[in-house]
N, C-alpha and C. Protein backbone atom coordinates (compact mmCIF):
# COMPACT_ATOMS: atom_id res chain seq x y z
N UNK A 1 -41.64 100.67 67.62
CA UNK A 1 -40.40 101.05 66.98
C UNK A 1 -40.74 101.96 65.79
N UNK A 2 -40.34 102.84 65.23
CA UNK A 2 -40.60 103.84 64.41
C UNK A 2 -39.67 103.27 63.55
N UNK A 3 -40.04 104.27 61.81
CA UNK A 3 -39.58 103.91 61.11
C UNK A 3 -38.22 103.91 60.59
N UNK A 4 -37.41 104.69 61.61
CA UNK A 4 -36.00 105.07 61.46
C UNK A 4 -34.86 104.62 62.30
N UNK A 5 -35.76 103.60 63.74
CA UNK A 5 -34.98 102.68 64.38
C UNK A 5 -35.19 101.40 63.56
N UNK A 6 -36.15 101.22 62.54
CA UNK A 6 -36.43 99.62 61.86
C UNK A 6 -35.45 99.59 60.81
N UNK A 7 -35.03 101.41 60.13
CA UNK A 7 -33.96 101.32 59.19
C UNK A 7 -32.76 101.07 59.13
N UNK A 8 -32.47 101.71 60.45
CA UNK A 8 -31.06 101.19 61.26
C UNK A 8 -30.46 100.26 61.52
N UNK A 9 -31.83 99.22 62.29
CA UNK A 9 -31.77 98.20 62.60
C UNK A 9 -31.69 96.81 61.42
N UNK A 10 -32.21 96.98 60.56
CA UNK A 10 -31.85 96.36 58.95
C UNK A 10 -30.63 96.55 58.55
N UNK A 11 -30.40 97.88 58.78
CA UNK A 11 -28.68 98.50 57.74
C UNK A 11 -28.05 97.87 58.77
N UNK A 12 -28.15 97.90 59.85
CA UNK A 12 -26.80 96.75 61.29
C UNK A 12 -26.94 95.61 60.57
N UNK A 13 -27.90 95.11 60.48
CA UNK A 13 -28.17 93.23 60.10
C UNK A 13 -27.50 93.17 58.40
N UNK A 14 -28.11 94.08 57.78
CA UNK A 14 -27.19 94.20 56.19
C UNK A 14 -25.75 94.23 56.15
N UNK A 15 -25.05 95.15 57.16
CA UNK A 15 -23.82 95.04 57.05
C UNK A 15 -23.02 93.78 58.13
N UNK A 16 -23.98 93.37 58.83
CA UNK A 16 -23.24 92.14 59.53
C UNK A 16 -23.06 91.22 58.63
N UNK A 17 -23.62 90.95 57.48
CA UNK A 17 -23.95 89.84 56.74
C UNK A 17 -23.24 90.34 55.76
N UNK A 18 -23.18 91.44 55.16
CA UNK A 18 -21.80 91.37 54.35
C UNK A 18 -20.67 91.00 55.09
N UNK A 19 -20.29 91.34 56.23
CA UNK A 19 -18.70 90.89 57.05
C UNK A 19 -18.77 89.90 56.85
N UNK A 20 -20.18 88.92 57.00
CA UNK A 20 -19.98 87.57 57.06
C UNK A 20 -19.43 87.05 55.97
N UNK A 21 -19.90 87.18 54.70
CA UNK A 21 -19.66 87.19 53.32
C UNK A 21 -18.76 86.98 52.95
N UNK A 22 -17.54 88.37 53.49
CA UNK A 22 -16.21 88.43 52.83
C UNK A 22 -15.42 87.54 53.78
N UNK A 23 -15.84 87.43 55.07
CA UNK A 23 -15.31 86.21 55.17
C UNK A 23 -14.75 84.84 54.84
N UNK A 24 -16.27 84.36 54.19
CA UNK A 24 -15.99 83.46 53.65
C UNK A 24 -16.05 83.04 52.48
N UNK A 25 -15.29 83.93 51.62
CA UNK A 25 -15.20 84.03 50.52
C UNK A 25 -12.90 83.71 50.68
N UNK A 26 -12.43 84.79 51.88
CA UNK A 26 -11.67 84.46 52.29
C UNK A 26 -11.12 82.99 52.37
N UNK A 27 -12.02 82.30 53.31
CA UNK A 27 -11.67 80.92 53.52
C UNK A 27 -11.80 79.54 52.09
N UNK A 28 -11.86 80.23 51.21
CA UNK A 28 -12.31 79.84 50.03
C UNK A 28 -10.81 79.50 49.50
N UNK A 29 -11.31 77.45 49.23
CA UNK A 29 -9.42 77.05 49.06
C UNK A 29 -10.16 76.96 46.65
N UNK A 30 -8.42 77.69 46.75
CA UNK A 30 -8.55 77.22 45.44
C UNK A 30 -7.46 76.02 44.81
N UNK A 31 -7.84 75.00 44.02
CA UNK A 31 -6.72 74.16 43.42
C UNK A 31 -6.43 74.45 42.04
N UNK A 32 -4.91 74.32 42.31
CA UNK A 32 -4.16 74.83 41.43
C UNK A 32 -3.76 73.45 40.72
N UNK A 33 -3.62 73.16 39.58
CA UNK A 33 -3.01 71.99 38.74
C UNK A 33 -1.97 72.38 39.04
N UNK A 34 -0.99 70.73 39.08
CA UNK A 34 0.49 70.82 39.26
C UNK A 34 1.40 71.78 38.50
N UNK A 35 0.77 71.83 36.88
CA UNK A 35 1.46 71.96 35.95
C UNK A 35 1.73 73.43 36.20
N UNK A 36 0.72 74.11 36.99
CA UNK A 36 1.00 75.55 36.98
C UNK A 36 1.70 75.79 38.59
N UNK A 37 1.75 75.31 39.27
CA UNK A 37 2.38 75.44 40.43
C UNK A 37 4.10 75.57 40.31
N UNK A 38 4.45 75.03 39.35
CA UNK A 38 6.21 75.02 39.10
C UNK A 38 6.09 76.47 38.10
N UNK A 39 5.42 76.69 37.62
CA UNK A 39 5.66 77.81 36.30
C UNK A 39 6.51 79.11 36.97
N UNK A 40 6.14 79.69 37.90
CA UNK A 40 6.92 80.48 38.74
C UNK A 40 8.87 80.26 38.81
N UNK A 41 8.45 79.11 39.23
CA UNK A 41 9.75 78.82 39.25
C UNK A 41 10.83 78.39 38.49
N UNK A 42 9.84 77.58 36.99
CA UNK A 42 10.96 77.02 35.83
C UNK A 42 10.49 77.66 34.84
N UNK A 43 9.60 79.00 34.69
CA UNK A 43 9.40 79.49 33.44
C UNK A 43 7.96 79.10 33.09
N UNK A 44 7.34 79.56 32.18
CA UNK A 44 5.63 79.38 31.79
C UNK A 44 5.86 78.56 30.69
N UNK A 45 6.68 78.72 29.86
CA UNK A 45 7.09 77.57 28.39
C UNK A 45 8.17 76.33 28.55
N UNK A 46 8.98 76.48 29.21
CA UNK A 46 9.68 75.04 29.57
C UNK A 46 9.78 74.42 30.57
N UNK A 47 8.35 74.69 31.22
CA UNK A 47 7.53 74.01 32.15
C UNK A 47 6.35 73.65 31.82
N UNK A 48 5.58 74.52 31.15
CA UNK A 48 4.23 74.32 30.85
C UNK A 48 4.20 73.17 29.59
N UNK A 49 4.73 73.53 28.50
CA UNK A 49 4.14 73.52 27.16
C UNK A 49 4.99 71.80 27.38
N UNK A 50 6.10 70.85 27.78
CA UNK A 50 6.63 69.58 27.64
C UNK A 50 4.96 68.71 28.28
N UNK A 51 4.85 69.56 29.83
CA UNK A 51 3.55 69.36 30.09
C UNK A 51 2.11 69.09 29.54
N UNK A 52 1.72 69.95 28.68
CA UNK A 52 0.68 70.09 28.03
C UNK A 52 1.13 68.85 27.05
N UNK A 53 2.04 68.54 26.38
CA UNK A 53 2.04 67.89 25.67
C UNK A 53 1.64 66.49 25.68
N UNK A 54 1.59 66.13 27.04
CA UNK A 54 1.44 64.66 27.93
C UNK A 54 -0.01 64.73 28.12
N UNK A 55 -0.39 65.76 27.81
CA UNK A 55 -2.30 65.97 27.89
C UNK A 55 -3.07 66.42 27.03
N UNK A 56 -4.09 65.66 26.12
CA UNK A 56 -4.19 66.02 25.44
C UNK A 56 -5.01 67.37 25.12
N UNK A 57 -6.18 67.04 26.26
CA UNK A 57 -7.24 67.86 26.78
C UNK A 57 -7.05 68.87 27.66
N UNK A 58 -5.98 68.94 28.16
CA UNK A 58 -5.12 70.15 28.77
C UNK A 58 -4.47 70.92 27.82
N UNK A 59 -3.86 70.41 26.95
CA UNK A 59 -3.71 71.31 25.53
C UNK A 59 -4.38 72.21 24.85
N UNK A 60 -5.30 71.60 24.51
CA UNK A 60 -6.52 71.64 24.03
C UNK A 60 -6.93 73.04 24.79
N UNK A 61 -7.23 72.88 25.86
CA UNK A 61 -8.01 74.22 26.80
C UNK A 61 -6.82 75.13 27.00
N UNK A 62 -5.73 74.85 27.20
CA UNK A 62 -4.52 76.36 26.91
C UNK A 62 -4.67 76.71 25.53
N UNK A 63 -4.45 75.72 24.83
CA UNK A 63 -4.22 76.51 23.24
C UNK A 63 -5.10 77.10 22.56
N UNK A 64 -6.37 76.18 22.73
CA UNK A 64 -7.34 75.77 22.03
C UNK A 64 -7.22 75.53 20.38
N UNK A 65 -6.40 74.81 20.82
CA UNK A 65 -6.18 73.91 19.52
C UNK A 65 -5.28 72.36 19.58
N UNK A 66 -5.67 71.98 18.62
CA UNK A 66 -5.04 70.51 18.83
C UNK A 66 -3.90 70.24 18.33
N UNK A 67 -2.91 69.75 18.99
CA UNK A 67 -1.64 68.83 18.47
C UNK A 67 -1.01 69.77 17.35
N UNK A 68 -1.45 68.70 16.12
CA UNK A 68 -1.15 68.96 14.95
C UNK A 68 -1.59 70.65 14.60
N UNK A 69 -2.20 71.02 14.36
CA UNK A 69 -2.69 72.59 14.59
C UNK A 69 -1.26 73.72 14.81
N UNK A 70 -1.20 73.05 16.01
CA UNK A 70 -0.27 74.34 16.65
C UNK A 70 0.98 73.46 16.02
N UNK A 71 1.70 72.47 15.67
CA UNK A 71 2.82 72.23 15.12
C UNK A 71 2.76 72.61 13.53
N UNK A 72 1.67 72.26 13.14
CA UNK A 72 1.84 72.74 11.54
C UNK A 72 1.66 74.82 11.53
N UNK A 73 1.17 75.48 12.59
CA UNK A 73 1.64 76.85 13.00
C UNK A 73 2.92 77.19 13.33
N UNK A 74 3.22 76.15 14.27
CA UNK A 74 4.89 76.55 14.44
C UNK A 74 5.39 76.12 13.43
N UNK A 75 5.49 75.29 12.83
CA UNK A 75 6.34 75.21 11.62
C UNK A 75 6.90 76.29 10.36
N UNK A 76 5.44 76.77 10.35
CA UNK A 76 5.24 78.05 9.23
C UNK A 76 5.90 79.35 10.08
N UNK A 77 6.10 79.13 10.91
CA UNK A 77 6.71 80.86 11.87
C UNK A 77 7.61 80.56 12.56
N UNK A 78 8.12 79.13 12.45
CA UNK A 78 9.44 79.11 13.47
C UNK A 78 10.53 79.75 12.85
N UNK A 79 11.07 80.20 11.92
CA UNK A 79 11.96 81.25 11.81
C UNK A 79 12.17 82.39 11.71
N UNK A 80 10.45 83.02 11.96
CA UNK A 80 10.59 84.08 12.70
C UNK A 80 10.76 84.27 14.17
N UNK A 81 10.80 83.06 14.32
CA UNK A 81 10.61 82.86 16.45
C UNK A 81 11.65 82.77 16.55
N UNK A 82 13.02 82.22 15.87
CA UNK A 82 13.92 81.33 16.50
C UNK A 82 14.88 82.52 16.08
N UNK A 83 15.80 82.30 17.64
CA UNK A 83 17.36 83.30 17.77
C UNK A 83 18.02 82.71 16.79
N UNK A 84 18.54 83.83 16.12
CA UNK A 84 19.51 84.01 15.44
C UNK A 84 21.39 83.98 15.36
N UNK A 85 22.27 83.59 15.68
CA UNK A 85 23.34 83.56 15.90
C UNK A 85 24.23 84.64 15.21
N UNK A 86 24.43 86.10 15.77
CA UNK A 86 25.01 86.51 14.74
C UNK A 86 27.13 86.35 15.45
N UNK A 87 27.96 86.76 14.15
CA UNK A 87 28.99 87.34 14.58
C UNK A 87 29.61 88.21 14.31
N UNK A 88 29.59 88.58 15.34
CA UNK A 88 29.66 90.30 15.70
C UNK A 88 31.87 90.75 15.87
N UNK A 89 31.55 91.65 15.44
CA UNK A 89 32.67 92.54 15.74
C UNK A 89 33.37 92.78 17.02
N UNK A 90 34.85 92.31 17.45
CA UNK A 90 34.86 92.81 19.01
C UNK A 90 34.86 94.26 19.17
N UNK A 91 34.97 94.42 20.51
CA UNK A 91 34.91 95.57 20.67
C UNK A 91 35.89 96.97 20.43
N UNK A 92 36.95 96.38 19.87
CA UNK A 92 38.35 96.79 19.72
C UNK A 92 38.09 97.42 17.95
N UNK A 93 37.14 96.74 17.25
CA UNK A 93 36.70 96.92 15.76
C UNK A 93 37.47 96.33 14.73
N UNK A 94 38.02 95.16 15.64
CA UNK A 94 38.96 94.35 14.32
C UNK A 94 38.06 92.82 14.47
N UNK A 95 38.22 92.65 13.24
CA UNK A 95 37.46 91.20 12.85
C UNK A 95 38.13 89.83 13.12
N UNK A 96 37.21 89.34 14.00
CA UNK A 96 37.63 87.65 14.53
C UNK A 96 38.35 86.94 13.06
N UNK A 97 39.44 86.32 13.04
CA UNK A 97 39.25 85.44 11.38
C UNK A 97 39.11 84.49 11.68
């Protein structure tokens, strides 16, 4: 066999074995925690975060921070977070009394 049917014959066997590869990389199951399986459907924060709260160590690895941490943070910025109620003018430009 010469040296350019042995190269060929390697690059066939190299690329069979990548097909094989992506194969089964394909068949590759991943698990999903419950908590993120609903997020799609009820939102990422009033699904997730009532969640996280029931865990402590699940918290912990979303937030990376603990409990108290992120409540004494929200505390200091919740009124920049939180909607505002205004009242507004109708559309006519006369004022509700």
């Amino acid at each position: 066999m010469c040296d350019l049917e042995e190269e060929a014959l390697l690059l066939a066997i190299l690329l069979d074995e990548g097909d094989n590869s992506s194969q089964r990389t394909k068949r590759r199951n991943v698990w999903v925690h419950d908590i993120n399986k609903k997020r799609k459907e009820e939102g990422e924060f009033h699904n997730l975060y009532p969640e996280l709260r029931k865990d402590e160590n699940r918290f912990y690895t979303y937030f990376r921070m603990n409990f108290e941490s992120f409540d004494e943070i929200l505390n200091l910025i919740r009124k920049d977070i939180t909607k505002s109620k205004l009242h507004l003018e109708n559309q006519s430009g006369q004022q509700n009394d």
